[in-house]
N, C-alpha and C. Protein backbone atom coordinates (compact mmCIF):
# COMPACT_ATOMS: atom_id res chain seq x y z
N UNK A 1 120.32 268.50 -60.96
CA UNK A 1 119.57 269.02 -62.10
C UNK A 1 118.09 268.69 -61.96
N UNK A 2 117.44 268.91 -62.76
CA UNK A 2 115.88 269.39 -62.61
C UNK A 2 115.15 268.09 -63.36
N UNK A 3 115.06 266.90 -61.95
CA UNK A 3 114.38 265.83 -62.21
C UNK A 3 113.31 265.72 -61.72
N UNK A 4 112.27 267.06 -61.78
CA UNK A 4 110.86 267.09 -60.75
C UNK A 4 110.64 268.58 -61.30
N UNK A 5 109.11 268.16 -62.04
CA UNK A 5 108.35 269.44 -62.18
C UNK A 5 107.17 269.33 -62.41
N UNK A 6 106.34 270.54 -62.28
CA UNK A 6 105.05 270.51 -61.60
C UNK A 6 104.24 270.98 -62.82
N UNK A 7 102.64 270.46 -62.96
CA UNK A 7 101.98 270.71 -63.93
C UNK A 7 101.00 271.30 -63.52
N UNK A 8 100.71 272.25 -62.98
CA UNK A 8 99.11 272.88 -62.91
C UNK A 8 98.58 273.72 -63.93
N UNK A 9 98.99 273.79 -65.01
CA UNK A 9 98.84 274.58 -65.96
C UNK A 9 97.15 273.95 -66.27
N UNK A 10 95.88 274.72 -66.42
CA UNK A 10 94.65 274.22 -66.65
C UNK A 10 94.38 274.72 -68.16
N UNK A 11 93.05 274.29 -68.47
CA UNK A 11 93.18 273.75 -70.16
C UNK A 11 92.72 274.99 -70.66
N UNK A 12 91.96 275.85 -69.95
CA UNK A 12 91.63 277.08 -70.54
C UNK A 12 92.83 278.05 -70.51
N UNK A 13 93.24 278.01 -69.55
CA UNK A 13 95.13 278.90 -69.81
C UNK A 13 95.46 278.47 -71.08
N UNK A 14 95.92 277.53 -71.23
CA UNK A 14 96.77 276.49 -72.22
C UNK A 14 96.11 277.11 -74.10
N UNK A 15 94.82 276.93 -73.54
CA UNK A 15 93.90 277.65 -75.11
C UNK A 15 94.35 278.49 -75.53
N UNK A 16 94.22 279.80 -74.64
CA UNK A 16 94.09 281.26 -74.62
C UNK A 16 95.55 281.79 -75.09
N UNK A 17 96.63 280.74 -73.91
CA UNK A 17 98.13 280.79 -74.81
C UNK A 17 98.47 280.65 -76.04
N UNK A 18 97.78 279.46 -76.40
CA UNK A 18 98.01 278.88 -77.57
C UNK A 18 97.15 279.59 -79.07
N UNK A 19 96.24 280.10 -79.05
CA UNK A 19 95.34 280.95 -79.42
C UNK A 19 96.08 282.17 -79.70
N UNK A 20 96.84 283.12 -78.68
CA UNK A 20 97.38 284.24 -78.81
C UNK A 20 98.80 284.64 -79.21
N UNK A 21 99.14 283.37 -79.47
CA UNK A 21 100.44 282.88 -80.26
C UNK A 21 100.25 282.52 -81.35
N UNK A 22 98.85 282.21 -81.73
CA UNK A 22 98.65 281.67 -83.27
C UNK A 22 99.20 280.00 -83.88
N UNK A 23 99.19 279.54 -82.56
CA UNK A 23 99.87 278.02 -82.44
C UNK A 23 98.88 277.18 -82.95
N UNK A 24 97.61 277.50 -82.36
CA UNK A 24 96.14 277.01 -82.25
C UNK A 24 96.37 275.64 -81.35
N UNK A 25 94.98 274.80 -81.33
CA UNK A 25 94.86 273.59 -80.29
C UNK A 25 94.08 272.35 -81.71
N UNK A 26 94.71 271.64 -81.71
CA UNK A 26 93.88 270.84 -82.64
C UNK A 26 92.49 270.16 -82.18
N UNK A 27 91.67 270.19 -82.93
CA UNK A 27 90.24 270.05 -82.08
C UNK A 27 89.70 268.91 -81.07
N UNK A 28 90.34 267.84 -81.57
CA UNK A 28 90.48 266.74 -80.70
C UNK A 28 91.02 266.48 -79.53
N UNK A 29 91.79 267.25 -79.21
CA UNK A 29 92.45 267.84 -77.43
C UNK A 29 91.77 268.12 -76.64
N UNK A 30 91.72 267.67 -75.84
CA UNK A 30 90.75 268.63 -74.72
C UNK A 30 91.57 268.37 -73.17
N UNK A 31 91.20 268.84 -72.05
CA UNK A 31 92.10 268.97 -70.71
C UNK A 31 92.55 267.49 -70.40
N UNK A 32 92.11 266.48 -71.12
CA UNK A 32 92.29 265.11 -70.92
C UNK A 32 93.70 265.14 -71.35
N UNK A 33 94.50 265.67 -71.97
CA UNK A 33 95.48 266.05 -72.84
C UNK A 33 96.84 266.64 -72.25
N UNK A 34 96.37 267.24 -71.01
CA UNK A 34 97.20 268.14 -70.11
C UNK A 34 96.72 268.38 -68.59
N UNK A 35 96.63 266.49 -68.37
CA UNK A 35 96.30 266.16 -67.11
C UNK A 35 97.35 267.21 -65.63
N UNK A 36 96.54 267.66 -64.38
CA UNK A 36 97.35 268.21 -63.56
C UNK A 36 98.06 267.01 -62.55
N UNK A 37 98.87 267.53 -62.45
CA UNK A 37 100.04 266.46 -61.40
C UNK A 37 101.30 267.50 -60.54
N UNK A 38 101.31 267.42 -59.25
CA UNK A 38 102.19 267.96 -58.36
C UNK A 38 103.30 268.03 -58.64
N UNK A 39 103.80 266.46 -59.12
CA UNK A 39 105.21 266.23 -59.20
C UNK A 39 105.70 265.52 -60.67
N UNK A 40 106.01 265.71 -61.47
CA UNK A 40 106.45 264.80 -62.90
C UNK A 40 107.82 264.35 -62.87
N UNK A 41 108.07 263.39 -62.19
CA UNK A 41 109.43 263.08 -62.30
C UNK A 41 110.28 262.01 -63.05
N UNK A 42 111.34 261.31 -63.30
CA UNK A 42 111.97 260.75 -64.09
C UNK A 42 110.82 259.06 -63.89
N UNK A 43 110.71 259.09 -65.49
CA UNK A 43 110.09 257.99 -65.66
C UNK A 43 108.47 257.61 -65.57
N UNK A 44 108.02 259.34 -65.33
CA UNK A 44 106.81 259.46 -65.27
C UNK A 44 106.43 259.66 -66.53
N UNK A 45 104.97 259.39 -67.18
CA UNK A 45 104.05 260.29 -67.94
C UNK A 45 103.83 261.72 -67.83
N UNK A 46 104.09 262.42 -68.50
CA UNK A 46 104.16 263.73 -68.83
C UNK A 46 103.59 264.76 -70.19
N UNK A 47 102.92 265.56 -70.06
CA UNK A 47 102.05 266.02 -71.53
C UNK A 47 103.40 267.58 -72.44
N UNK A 48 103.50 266.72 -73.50
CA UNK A 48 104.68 267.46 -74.45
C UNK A 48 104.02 268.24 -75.67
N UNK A 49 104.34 269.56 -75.87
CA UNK A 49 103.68 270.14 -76.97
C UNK A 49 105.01 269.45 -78.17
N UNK A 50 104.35 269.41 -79.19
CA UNK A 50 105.23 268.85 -80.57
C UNK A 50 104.59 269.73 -82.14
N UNK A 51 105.27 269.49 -83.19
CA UNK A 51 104.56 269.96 -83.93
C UNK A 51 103.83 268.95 -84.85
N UNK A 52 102.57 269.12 -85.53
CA UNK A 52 101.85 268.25 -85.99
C UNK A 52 101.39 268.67 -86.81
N UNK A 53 101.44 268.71 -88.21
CA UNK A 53 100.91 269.42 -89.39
C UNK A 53 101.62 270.79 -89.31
N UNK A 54 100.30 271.48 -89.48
CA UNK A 54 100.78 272.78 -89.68
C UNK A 54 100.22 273.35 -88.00
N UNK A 55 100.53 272.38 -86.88
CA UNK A 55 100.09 273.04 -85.55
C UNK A 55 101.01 272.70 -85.07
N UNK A 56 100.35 272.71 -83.36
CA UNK A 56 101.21 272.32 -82.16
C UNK A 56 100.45 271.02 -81.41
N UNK A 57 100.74 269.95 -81.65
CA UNK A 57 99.98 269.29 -80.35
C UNK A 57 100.22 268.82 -79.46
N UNK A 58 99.44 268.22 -78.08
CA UNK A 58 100.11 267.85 -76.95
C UNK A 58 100.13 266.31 -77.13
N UNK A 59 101.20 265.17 -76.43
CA UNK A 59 100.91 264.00 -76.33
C UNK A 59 102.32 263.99 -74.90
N UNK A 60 101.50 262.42 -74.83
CA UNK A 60 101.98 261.60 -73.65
C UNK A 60 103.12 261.59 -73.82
N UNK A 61 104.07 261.78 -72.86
CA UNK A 61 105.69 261.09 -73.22
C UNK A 61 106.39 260.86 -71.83
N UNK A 62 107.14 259.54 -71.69
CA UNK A 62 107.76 259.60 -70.77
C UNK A 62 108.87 260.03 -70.44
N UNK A 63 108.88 260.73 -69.28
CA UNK A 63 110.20 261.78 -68.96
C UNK A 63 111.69 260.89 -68.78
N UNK A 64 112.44 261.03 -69.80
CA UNK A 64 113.73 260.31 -69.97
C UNK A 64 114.00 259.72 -70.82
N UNK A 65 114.63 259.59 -71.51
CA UNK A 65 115.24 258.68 -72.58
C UNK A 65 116.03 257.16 -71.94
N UNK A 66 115.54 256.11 -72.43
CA UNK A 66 115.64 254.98 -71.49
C UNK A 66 117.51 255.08 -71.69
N UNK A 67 117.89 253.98 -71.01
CA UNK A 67 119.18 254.70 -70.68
C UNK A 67 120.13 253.78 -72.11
N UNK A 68 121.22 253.72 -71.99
CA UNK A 68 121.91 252.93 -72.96
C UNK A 68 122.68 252.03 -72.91
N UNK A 69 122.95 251.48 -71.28
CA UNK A 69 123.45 250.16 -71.43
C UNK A 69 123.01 249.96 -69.79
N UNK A 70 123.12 248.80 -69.47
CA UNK A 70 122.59 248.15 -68.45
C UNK A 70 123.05 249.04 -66.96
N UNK A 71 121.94 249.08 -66.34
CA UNK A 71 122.27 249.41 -64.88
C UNK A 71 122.68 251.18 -64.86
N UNK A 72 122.44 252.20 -66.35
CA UNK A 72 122.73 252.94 -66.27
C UNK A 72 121.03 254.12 -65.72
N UNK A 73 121.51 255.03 -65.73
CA UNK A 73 120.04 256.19 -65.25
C UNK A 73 119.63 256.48 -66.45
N UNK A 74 118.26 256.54 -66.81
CA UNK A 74 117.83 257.28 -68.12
C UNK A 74 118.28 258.77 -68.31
N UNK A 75 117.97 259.11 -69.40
CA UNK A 75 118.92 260.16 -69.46
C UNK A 75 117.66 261.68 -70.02
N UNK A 76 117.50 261.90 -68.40
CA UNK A 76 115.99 263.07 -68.31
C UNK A 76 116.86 264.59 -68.51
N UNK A 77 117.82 264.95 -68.51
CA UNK A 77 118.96 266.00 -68.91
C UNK A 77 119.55 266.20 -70.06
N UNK A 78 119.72 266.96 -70.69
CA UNK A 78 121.07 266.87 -71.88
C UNK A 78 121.75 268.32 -72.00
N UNK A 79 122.54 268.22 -72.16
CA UNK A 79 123.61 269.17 -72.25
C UNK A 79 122.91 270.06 -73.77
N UNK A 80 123.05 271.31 -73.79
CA UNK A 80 122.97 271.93 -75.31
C UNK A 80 123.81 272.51 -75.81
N UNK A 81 125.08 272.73 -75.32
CA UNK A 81 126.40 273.72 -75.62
C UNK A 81 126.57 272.60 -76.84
N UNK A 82 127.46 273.31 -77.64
CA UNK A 82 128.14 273.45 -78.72
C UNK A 82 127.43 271.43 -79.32
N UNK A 83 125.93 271.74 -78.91
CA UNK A 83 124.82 270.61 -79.66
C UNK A 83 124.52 271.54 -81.20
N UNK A 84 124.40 271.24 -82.31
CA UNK A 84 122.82 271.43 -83.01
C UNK A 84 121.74 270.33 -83.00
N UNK A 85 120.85 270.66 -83.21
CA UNK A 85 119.10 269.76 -82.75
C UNK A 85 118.24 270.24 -83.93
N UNK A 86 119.29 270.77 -85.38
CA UNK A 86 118.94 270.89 -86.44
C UNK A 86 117.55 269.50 -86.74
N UNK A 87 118.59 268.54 -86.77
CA UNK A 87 117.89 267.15 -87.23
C UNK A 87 117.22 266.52 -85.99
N UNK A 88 116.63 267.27 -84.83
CA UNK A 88 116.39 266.51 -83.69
C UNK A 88 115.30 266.53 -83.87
N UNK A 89 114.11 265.89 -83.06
CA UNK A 89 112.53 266.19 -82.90
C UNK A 89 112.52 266.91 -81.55
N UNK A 90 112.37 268.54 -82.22
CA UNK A 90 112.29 269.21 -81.11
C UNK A 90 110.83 269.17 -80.53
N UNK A 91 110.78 269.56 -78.92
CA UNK A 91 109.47 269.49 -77.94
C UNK A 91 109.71 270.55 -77.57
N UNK A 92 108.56 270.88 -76.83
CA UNK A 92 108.28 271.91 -75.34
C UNK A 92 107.84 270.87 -74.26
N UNK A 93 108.17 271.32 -73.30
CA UNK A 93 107.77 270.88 -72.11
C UNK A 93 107.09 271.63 -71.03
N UNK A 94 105.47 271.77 -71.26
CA UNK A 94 104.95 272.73 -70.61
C UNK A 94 104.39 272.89 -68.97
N UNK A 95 104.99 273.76 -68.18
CA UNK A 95 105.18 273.84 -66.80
C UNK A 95 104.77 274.73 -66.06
N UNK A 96 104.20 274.54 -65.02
CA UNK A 96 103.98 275.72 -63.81
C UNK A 96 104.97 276.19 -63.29
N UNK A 97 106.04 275.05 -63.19
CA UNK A 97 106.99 275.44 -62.71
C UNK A 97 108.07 274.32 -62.74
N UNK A 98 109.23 274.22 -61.99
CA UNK A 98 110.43 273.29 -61.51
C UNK A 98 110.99 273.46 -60.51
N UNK A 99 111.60 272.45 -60.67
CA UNK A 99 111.74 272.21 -59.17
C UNK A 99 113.26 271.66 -58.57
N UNK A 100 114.51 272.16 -57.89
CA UNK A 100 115.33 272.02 -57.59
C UNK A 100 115.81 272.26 -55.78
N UNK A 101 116.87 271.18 -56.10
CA UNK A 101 116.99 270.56 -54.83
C UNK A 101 118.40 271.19 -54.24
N UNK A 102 118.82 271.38 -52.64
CA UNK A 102 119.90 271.84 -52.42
C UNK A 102 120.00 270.90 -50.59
N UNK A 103 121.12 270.68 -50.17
CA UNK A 103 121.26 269.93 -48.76
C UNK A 103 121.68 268.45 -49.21
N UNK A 104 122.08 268.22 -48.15
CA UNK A 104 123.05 266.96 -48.26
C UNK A 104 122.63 265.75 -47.85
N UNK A 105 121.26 266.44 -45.97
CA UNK A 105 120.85 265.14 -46.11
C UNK A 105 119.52 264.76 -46.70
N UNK A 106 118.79 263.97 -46.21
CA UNK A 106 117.53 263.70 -46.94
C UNK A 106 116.55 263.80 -45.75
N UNK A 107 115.24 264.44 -45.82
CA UNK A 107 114.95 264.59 -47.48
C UNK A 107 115.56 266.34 -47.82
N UNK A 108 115.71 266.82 -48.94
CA UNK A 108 116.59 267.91 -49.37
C UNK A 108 115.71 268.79 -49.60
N UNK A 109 116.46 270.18 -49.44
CA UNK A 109 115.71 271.65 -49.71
C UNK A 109 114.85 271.33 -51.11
N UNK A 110 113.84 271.88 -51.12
CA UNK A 110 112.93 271.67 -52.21
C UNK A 110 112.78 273.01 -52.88
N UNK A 111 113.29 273.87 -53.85
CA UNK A 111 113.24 275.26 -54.40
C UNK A 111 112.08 275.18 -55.29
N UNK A 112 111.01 276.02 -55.82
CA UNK A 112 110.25 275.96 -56.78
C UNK A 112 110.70 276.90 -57.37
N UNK A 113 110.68 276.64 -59.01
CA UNK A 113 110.72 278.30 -60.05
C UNK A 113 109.85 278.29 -60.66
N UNK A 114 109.35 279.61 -60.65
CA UNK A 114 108.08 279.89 -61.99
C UNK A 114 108.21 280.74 -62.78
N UNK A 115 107.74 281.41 -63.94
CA UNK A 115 108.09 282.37 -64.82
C UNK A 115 107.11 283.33 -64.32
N UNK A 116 107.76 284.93 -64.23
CA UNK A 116 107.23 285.76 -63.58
C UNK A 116 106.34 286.51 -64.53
N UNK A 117 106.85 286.97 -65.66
CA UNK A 117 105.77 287.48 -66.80
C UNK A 117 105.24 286.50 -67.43
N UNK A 118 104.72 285.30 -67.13
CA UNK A 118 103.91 284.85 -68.18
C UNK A 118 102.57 284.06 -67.17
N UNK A 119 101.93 283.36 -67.70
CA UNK A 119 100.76 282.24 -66.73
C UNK A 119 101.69 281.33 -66.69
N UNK A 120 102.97 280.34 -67.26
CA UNK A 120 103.43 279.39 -67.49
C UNK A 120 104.64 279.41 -67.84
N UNK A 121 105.06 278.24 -68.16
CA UNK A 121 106.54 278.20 -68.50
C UNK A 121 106.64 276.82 -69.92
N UNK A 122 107.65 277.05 -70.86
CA UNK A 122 108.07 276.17 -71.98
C UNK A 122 109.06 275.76 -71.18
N UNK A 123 109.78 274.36 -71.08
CA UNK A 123 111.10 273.97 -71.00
C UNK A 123 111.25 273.21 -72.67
N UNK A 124 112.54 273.24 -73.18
CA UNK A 124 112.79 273.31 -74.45
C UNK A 124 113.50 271.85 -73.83
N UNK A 125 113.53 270.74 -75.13
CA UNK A 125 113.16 269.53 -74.85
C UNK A 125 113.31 269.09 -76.38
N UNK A 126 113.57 267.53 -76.03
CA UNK A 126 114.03 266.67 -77.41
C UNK A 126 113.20 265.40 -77.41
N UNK A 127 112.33 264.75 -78.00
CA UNK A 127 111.77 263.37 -77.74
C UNK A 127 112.48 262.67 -79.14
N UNK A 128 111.82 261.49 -78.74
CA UNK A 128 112.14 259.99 -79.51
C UNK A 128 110.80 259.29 -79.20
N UNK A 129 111.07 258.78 -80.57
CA UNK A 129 110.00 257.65 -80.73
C UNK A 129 110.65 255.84 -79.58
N UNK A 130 109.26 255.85 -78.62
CA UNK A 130 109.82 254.37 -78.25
C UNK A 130 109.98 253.41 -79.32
N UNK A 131 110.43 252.35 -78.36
CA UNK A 131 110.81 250.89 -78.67
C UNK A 131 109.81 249.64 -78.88
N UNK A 132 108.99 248.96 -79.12
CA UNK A 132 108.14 248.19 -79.05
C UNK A 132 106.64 248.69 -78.66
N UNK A 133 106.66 248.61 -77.81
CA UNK A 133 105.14 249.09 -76.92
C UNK A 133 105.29 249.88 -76.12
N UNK A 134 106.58 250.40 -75.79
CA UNK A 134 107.22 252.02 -75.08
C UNK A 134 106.72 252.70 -75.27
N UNK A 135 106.03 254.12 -75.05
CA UNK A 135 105.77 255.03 -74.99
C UNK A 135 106.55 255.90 -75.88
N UNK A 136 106.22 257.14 -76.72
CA UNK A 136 107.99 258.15 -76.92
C UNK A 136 108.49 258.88 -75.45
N UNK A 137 109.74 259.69 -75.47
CA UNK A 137 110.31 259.78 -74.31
C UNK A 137 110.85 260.99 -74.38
N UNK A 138 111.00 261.81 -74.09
CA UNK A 138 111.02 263.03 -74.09
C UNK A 138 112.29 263.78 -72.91
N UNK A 139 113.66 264.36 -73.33
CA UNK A 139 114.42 264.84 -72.09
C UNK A 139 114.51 266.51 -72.19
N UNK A 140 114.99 266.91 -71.29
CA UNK A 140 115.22 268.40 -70.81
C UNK A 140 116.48 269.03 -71.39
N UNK A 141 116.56 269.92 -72.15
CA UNK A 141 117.45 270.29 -72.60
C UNK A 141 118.46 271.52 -71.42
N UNK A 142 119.67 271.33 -71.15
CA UNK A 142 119.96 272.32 -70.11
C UNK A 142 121.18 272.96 -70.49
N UNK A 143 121.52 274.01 -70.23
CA UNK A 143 122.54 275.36 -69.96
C UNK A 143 123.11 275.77 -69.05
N UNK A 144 123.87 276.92 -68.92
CA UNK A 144 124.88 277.19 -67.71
C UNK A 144 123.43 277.79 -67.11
N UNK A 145 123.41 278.42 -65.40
CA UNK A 145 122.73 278.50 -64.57
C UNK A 145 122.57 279.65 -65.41
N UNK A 146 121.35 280.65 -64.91
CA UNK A 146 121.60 281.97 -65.34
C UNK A 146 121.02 282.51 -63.58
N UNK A 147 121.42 284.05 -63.19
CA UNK A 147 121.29 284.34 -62.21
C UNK A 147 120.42 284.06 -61.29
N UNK A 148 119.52 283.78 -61.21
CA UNK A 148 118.33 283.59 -60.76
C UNK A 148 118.34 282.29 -60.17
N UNK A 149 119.20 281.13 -60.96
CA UNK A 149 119.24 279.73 -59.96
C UNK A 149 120.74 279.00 -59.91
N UNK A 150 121.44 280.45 -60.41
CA UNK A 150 122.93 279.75 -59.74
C UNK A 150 123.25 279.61 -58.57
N UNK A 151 122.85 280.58 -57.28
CA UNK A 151 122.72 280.45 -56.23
C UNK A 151 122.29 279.42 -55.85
N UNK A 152 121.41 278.27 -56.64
CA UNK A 152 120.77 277.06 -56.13
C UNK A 152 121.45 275.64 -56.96
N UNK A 153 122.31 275.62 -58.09
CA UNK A 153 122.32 274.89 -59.34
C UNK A 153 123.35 275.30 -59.77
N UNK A 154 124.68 274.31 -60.23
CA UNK A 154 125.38 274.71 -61.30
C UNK A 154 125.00 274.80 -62.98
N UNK A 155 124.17 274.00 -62.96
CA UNK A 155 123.58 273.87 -63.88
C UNK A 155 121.78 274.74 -64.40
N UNK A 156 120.91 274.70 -64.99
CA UNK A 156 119.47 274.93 -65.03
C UNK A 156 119.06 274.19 -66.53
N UNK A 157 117.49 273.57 -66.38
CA UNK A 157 116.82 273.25 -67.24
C UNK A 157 116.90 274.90 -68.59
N UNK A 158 116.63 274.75 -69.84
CA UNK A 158 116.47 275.85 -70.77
C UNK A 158 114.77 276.27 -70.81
N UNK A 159 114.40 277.31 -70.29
CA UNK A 159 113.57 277.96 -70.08
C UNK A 159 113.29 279.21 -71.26
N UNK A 160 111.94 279.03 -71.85
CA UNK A 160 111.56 279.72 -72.77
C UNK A 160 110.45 280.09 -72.46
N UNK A 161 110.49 281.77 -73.05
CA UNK A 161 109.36 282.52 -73.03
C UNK A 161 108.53 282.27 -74.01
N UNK A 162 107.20 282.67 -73.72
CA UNK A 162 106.09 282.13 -74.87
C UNK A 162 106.34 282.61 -76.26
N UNK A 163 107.08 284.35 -76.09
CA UNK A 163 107.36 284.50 -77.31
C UNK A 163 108.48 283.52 -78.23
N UNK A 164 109.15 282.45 -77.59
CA UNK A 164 110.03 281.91 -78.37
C UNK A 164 109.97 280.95 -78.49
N UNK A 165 107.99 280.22 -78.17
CA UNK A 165 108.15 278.73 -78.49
C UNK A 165 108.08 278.46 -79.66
N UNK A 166 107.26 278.88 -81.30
CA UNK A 166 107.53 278.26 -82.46
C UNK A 166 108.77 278.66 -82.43
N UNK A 167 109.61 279.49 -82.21
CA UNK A 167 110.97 279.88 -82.56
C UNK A 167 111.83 278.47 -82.26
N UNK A 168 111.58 277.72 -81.26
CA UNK A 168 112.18 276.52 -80.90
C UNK A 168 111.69 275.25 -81.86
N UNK A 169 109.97 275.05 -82.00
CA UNK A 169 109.23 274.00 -82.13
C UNK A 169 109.87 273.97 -83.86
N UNK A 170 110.24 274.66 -84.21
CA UNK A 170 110.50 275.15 -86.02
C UNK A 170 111.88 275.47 -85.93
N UNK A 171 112.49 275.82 -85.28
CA UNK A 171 113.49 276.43 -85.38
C UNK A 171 113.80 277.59 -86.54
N UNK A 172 112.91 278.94 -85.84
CA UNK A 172 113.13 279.87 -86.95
C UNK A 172 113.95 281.09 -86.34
N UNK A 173 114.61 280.44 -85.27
CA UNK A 173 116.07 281.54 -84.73
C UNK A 173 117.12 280.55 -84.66
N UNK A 174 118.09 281.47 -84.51
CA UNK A 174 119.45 280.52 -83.86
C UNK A 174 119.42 280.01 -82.49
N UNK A 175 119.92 278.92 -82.84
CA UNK A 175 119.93 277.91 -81.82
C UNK A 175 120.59 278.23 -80.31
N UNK A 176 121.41 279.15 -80.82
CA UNK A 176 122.33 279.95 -79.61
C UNK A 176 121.46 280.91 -79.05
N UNK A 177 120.61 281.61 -79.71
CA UNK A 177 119.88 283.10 -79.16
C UNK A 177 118.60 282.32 -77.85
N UNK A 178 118.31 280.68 -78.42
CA UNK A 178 117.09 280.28 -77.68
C UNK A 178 117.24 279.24 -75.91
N UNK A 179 118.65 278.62 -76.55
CA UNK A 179 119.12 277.59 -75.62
C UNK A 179 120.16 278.76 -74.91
N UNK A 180 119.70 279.46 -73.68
CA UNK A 180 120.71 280.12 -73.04
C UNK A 180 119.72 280.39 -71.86
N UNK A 181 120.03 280.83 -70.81
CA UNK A 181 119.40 281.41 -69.29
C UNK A 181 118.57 282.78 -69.10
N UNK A 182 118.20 282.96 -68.98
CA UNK A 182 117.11 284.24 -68.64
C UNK A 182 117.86 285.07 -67.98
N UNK A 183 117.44 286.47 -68.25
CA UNK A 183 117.90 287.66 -67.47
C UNK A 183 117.66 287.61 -66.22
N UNK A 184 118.39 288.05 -65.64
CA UNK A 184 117.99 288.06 -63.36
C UNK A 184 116.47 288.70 -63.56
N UNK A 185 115.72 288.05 -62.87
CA UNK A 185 114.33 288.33 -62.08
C UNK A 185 113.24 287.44 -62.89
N UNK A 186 113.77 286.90 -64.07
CA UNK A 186 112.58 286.76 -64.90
C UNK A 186 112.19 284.76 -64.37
N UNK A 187 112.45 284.82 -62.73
CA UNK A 187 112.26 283.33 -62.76
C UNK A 187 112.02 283.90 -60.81
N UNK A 188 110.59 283.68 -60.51
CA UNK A 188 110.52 283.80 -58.87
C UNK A 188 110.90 281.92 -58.13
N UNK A 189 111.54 282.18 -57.17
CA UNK A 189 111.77 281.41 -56.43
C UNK A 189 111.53 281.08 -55.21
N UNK A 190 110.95 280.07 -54.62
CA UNK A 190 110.59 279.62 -53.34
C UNK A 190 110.64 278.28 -52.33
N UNK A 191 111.13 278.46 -51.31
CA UNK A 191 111.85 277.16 -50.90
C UNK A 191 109.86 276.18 -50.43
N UNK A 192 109.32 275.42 -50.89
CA UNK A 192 108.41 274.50 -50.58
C UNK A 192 108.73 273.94 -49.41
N UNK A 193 109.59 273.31 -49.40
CA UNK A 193 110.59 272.05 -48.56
C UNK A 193 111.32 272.24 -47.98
N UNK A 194 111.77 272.60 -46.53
CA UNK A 194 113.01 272.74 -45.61
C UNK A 194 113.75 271.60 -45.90
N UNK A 195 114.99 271.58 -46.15
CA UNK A 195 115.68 270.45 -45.72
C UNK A 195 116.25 270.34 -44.48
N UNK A 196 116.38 268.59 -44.35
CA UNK A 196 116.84 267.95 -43.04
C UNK A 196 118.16 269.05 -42.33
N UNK A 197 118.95 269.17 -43.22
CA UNK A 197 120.17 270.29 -43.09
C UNK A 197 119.61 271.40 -42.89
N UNK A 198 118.70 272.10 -43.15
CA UNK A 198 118.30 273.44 -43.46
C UNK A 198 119.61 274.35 -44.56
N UNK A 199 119.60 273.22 -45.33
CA UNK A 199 120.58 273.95 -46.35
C UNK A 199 120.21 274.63 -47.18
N UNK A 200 120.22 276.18 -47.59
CA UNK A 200 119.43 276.67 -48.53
C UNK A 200 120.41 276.44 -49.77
N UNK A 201 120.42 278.07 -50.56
CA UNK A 201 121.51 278.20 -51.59
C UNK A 201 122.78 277.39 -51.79
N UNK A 202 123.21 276.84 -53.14
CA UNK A 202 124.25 276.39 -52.16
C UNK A 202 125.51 277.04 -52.40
């Protein structure tokens, strides 16, 4: 599953999105907010849209929910089938892209996905407030594959189009119509990374 994704999204994109959605940017944000990074992976710092008043804003969160008993993995995934996230603190998780792995040995096929009609991508996402001096923490909400990365994944992160991020951040659709897989094509794919195997699809 999709423990590595990429941020190049730059701050004037991010505006112009946010602007033409009617989300707006609260004035105190600026690109400091939605630092770029290659790789965001489990346990990293990562920039999360949330809602804040009557907006959207971005903050820091670390990718994973710390785990729940000793010696276990944080928990950067969650299942959304037969979930409601009525009472959850829903996020976005805003992306250039993601990133999934296929091959057996190491280091492993490296796949990138990006969203083909848009500049960017939402991954739909749950945070929590930390613990002491923790950070909040933020995980990936995921679904059955949809065409486009079953060939690579039994699984896929939940991928949303721009038209359906307040629809998520508010929840002003059903929960079923938003947490589901994209139609075939609407996700381009590209292998970055040969693996040691040269294992592609799997």
């Amino acid at each position: 599953m999709c423990n590595d994704y990429e941020q190049h999204i730059l701050w004037h994109e991010y505006c112009q999105m946010m602007q033409a959605l009617e989300l707006g940017v609260p004035t105190l944000q600026s690109e400091r907010d939605l630092p770029i990074a290659d790789d965001i992976r489990i346990n990293d710092l990562g920039p999360v849209m949330r809602a804040a008043g009557n907006g959207v804003e971005l903050a820091a969160m670390n990718f994973g929910f710390p785990p729940s008993r000793p010696r276990a993995s944080p928990v950067f995934n969650f299942r959304s089938e037969k979930r409601s996230f009525e009472n959850s603190h829903r996020c976005l998780i805003p992306a250039s892209a993601f990133f999934e792995f296929t091959g057996q040995k190491y280091p492993k096929a490296k796949h990138r996905f990006s969203l083909n009609d848009a500049a960017f991508m939402a991954i739909a996402g749950i945070w929590r407030e930390g613990k002491g001096d923790a950070p909040p923490a933020f995980t990936m909400l995921t679904t059955s594959p949809g065409p486009d990365v079953e060939p690579y994944h039994d699984r896929q992160v939940v991928v949303l189009r721009p038209s359906d991020w307040a629809h998520w951040i508010y929840l002003t659709r059903p929960e079923r119509e938003l947490l589901r897989p994209l139609p075939v094509g609407s996700l381009q794919v590209e292998t970055v990374r040969p693996g040691k195997d040269k294992a592609g699809p799997i």
